[in-house]
C-alpha atoms as a PDB file:
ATOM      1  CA  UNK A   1      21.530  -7.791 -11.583  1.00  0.00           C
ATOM      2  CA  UNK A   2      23.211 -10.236  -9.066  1.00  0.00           C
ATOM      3  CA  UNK A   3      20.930  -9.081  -6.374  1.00  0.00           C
ATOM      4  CA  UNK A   4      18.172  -9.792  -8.184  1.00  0.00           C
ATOM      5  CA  UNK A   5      19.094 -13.348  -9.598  1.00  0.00           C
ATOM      6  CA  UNK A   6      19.812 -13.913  -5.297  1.00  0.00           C
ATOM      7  CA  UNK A   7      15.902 -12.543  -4.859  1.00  0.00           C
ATOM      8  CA  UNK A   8      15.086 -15.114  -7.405  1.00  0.00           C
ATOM      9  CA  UNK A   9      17.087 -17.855  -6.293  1.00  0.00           C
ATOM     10  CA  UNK A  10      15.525 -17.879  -2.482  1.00  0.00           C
ATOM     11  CA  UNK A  11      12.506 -17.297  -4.192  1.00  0.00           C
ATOM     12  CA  UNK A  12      12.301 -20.458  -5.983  1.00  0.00           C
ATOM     13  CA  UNK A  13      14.015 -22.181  -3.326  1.00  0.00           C
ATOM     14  CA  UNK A  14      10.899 -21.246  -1.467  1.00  0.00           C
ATOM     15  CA  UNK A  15       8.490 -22.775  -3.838  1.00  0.00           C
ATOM     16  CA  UNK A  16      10.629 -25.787  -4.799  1.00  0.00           C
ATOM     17  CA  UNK A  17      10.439 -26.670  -0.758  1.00  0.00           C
ATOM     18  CA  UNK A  18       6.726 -25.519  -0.677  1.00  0.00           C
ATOM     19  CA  UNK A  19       5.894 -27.914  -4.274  1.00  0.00           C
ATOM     20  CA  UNK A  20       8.184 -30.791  -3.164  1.00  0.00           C
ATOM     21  CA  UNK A  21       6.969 -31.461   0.363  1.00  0.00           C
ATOM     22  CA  UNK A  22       2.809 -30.386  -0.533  1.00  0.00           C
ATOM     23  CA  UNK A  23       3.178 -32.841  -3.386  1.00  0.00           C
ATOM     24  CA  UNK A  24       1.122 -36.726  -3.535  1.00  0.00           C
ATOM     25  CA  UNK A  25       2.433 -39.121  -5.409  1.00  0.00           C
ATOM     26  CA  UNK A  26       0.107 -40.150  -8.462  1.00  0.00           C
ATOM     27  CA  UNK A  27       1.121 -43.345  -8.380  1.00  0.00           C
ATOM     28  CA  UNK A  28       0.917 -44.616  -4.742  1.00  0.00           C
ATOM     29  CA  UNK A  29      -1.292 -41.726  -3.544  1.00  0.00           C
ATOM     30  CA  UNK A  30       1.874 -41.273  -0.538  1.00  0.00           C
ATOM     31  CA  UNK A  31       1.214 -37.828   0.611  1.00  0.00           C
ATOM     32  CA  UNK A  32       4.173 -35.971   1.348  1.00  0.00           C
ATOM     33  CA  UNK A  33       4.597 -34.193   5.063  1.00  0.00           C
ATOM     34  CA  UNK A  34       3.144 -30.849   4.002  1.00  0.00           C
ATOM     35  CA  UNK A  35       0.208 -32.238   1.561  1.00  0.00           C
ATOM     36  CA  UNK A  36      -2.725 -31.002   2.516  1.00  0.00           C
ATOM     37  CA  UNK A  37      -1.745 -28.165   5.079  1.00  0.00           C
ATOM     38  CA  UNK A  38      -3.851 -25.010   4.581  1.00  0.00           C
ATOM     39  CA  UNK A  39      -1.211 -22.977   6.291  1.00  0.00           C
ATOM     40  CA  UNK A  40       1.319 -24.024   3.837  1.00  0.00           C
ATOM     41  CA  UNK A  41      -1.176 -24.128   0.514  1.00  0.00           C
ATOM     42  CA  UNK A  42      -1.987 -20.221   1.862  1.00  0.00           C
ATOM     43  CA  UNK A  43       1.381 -19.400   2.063  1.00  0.00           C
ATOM     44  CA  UNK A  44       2.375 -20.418  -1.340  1.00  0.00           C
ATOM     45  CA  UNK A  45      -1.134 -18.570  -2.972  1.00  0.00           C
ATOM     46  CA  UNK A  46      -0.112 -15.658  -0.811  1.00  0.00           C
ATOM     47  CA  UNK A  47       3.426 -15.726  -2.432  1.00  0.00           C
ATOM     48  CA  UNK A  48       2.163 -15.804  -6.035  1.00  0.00           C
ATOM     49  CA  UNK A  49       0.005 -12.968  -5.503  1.00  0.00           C
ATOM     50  CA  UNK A  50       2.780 -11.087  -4.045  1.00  0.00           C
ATOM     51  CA  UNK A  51       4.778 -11.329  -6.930  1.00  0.00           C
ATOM     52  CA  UNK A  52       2.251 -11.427  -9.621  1.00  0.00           C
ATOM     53  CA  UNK A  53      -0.322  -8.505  -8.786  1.00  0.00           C
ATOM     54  CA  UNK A  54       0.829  -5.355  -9.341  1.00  0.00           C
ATOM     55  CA  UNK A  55       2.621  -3.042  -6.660  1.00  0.00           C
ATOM     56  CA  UNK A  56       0.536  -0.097  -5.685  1.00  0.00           C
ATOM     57  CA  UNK A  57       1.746   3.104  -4.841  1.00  0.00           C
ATOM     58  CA  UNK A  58       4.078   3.799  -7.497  1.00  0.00           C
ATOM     59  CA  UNK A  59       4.486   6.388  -9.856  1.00  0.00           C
ATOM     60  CA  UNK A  60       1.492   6.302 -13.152  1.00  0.00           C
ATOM     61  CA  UNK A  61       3.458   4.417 -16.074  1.00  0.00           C
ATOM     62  CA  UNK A  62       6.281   2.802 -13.655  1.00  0.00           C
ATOM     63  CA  UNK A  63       6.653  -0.649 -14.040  1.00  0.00           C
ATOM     64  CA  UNK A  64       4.637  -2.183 -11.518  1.00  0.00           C
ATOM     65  CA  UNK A  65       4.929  -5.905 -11.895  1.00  0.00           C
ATOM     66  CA  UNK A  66       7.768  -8.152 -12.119  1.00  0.00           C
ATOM     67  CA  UNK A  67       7.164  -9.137 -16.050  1.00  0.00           C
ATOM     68  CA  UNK A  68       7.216  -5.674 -17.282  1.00  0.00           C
ATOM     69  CA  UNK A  69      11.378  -5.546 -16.447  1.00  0.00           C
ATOM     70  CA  UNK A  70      11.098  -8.905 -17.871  1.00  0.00           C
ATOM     71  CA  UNK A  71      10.933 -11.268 -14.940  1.00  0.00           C
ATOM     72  CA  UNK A  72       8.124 -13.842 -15.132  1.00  0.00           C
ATOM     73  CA  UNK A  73       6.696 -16.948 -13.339  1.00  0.00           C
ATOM     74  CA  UNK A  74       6.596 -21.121 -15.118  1.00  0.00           C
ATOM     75  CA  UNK A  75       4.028 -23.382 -14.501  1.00  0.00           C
ATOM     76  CA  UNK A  76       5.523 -24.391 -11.411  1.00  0.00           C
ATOM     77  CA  UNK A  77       5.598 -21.062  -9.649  1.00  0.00           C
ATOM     78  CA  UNK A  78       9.447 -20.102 -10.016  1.00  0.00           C
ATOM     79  CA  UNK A  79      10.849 -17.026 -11.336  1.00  0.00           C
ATOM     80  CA  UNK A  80      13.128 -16.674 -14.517  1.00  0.00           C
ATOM     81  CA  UNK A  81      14.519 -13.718 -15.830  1.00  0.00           C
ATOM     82  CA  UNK A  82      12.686 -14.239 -19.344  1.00  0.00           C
ATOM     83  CA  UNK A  83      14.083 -10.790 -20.921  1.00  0.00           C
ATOM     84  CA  UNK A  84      17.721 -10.358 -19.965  1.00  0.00           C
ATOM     85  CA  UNK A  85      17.589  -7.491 -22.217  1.00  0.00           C
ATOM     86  CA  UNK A  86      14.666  -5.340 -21.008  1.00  0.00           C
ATOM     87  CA  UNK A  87      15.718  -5.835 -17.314  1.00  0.00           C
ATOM     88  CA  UNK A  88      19.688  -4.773 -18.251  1.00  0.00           C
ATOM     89  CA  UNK A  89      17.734  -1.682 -19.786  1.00  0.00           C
ATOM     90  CA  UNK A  90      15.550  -0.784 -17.065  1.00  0.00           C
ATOM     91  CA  UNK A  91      18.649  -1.215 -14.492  1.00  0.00           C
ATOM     92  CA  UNK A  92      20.605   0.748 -16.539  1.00  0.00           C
ATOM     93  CA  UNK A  93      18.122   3.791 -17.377  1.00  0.00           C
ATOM     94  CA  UNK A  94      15.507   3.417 -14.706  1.00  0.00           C
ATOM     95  CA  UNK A  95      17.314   1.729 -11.604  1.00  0.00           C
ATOM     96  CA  UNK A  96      15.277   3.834  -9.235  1.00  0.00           C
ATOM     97  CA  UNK A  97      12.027   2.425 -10.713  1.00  0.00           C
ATOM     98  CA  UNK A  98      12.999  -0.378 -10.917  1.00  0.00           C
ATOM     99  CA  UNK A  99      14.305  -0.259  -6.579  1.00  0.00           C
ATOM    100  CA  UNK A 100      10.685   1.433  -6.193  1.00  0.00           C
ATOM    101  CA  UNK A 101       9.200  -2.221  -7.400  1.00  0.00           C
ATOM    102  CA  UNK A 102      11.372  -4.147  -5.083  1.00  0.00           C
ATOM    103  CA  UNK A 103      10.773  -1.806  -1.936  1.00  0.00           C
ATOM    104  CA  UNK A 104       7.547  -0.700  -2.061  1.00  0.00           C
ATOM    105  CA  UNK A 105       5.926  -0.704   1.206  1.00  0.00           C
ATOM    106  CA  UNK A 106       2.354   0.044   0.179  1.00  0.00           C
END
């Protein structure tokens, strides 16, 4: 489970760099360096589909997104391990499945 809280943890340090320097302030309308960069507004759509759209290639009835091992996304963007429970179970019984939705190449 550590290895996965370290996934989520660069993850959201990712996003938290990506939100913080695309942001504008609503009060003084200063645009932080990033705001407005396609590259960068790409990059973070690109990373949201990558976790959120389901993984291809795996096995019929495998998990094949994030939330069904109980990992899910906030308003923000950022992972959270929402169902401590479910992902301890599906490490525990199906830690090849759940290794198949982490290193899937297709």
């Amino acid at each position: 489970m550590s290895k996965i809280q370290e996934f989520i943890d660069a993850y959201n340090d990712v996003i938290s760099f990506i939100n913080t320097n695309t942001k504008v302030d609503s009060t003084t309308y200063k645009r932080s360096a990033l705001s407005g960069d396609f590259a960068i507004t790409n990059l973070k759509l690109q990373l949201r589909n990558l976790i959120s759209e389901p993984v291809t290639g795996l096995t019929s009835g495998d998990p094949n997104i994030l939330a069904t091992i109980g990992i899910t996304t906030d308003r923000e963007g950022k992972l959270s391990i929402s169902d401590s429970d479910t992902l301890e179970d599906y490490l525990e019984s199906n830690l090849d499945k759940v290794a198949a939705l982490f290193n899937s190449t297709d």
